[in-house]
Protein backbone atom coordinates (compact mmCIF):
# COMPACT_ATOMS: atom_id res chain seq x y z
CA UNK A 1 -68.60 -7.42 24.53
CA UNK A 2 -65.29 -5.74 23.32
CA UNK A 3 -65.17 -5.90 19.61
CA UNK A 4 -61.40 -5.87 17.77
CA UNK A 5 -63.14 -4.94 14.73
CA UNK A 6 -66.35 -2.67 15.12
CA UNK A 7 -66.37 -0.96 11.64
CA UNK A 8 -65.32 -4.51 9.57
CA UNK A 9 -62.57 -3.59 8.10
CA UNK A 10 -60.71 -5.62 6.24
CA UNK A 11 -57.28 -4.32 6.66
CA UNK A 12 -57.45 -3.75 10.40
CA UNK A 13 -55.60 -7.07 11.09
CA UNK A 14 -52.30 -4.74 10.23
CA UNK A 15 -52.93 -2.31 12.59
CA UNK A 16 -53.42 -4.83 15.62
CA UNK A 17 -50.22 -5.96 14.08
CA UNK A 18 -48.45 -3.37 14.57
CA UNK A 19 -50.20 -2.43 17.53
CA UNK A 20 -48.67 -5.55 19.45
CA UNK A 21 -45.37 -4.95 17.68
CA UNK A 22 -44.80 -1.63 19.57
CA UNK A 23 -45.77 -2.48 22.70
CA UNK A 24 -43.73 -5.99 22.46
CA UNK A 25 -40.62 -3.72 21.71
CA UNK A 26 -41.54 -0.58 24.03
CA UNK A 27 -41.89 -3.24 26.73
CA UNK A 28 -38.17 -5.32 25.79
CA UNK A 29 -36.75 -2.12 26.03
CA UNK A 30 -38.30 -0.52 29.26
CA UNK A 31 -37.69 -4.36 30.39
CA UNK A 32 -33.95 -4.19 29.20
CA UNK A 33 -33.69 -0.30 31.26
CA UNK A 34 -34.59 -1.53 34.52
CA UNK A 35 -32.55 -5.13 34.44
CA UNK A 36 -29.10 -3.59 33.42
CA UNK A 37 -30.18 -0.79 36.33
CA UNK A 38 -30.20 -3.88 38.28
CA UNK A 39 -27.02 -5.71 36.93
CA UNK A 40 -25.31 -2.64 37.67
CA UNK A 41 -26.26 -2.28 41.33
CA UNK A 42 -25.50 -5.58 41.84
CA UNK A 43 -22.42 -5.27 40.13
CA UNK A 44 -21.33 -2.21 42.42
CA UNK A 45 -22.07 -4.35 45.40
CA UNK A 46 -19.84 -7.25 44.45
CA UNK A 47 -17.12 -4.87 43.70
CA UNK A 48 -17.59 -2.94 47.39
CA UNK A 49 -17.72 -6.63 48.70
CA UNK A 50 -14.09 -7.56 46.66
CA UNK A 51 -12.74 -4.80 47.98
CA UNK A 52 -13.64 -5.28 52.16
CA UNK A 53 -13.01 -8.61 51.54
CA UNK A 54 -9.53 -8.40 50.45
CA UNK A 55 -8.92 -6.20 53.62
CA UNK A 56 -10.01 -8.96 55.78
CA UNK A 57 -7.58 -11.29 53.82
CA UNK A 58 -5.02 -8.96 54.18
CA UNK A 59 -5.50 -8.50 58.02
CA UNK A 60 -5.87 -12.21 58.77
CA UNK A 61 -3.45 -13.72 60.43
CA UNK A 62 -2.21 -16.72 59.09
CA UNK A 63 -0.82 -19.77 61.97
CA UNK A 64 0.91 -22.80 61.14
CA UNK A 65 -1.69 -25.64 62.38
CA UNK A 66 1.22 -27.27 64.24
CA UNK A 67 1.89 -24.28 65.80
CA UNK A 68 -1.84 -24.34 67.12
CA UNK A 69 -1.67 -27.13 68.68
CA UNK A 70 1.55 -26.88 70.54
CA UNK A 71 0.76 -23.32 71.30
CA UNK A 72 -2.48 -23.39 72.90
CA UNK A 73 -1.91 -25.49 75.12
CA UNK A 74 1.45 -23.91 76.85
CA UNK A 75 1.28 -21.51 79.61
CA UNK A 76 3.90 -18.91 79.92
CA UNK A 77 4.64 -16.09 82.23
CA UNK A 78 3.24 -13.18 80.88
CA UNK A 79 4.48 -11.18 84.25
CA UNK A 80 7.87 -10.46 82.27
CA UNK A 81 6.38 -8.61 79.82
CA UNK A 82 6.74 -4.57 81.00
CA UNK A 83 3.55 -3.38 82.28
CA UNK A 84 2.09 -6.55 83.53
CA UNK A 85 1.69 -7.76 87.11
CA UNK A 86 -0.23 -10.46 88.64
CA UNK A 87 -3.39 -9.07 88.29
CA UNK A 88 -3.56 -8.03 84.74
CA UNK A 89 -1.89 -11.55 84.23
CA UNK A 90 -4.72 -13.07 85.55
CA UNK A 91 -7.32 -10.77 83.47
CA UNK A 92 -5.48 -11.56 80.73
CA UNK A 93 -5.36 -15.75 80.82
CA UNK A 94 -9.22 -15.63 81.82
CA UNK A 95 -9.79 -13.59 78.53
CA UNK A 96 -7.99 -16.66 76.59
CA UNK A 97 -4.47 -15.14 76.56
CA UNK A 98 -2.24 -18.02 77.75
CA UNK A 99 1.23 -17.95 76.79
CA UNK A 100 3.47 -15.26 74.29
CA UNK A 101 2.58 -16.58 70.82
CA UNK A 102 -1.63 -16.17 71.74
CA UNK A 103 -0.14 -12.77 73.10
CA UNK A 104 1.87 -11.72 70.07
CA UNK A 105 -1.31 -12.13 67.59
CA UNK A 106 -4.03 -10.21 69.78
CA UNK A 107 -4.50 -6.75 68.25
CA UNK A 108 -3.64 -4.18 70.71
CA UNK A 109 -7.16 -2.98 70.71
CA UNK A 110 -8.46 -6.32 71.87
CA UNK A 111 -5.79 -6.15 74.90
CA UNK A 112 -7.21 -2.01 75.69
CA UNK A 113 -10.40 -3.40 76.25
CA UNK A 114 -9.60 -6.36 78.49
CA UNK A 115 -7.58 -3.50 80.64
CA UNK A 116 -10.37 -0.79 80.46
CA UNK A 117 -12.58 -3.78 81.41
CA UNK A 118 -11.24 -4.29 84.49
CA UNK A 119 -11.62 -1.08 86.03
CA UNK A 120 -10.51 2.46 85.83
CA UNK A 121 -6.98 1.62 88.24
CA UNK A 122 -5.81 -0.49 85.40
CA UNK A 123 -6.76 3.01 83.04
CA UNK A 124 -3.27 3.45 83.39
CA UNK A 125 -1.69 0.66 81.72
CA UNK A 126 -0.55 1.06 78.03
CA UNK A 127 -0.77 -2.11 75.88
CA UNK A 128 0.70 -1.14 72.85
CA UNK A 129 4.30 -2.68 73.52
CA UNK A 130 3.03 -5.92 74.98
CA UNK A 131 2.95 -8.15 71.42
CA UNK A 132 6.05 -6.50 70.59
CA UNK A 133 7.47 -7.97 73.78
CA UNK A 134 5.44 -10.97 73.69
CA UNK A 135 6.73 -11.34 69.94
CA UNK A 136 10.70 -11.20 71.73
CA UNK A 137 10.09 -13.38 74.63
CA UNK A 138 8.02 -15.95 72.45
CA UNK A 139 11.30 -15.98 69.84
CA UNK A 140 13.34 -16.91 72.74
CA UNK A 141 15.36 -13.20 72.10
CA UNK A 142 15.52 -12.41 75.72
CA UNK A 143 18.41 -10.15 75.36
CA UNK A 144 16.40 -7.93 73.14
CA UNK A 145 13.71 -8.09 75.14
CA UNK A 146 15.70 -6.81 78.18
CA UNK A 147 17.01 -4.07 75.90
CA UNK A 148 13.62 -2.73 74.48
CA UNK A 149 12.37 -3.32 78.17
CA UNK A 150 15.30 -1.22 79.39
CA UNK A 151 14.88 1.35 76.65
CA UNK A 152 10.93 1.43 77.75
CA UNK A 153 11.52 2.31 81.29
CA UNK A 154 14.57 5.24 80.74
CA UNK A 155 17.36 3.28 81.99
């Protein structure tokens, strides 16, 4: 079998001392290496996470929860907002859109795709004003809104 001692030596006892001494500290500190390697990646990732998720906090929009319920369930005439007819009013309520205030927080890009969706005749139909107007006529500022309307079409 495997002998610790072959020669019997008295004073070998200190060597396999010693021996396990290094390789209990070569191993902490190979051991230490690879977990603060760790600890840091992790550490990088929380900090990447922080950081997207403060951009979602900072792009969430933030309703009043008695202005939910009110809002969702009133209908409003989204044909006198500039740039939308019957049809695209109709698009628009089966995609959820129901009355100015649901109107007023949909990010434009959201809107682009329900028009693209539709077809390429709608392809012509610019969005980008329509929470802006939505914003007026939900405010109850209908004199602006016939002004920026006005403005909007050169008159």
């Amino acid at each position: 079998m495997f002998e610790l001692n072959p020669h019997q030596l008295l004073d070998a006892w200190w060597q396999h001392l010693l021996m396990v001494l290094v390789s209990a500290v070569l191993g902490y500190i190979v051991g230490y290496r690879q977990g603060m390697l760790a600890v840091n990646r992790v550490e990088d990732q929380i900090a990447r996470l922080s950081v997207e998720l403060e951009k979602c906090r900072k792009s969430l929009i933030v309703i009043q929860p008695e202005l939910i319920s009110s809002n969702l369930s009133r209908v409003d005439d989204l044909k006198l907002i500039e740039g939308i007819g019957p049809r695209i009013e109709k698009m628009l309520k089966e995609a959820g859109i129901q009355n100015y205030t649901q109107m007023r927080n949909t990010p434009v890009e959201k809107l682009q795709d329900i028009v693209r969706q539709s077809g390429s005749i709608y392809k012509m139909h610019h969005p980008e004003t329509w929470p802006l107007q939505a914003s007026l006529a939900d405010e109850g500022k209908w004199e602006e809104l016939e002004k920026f309307q006005s403005e909007l079409n050169g008159s």
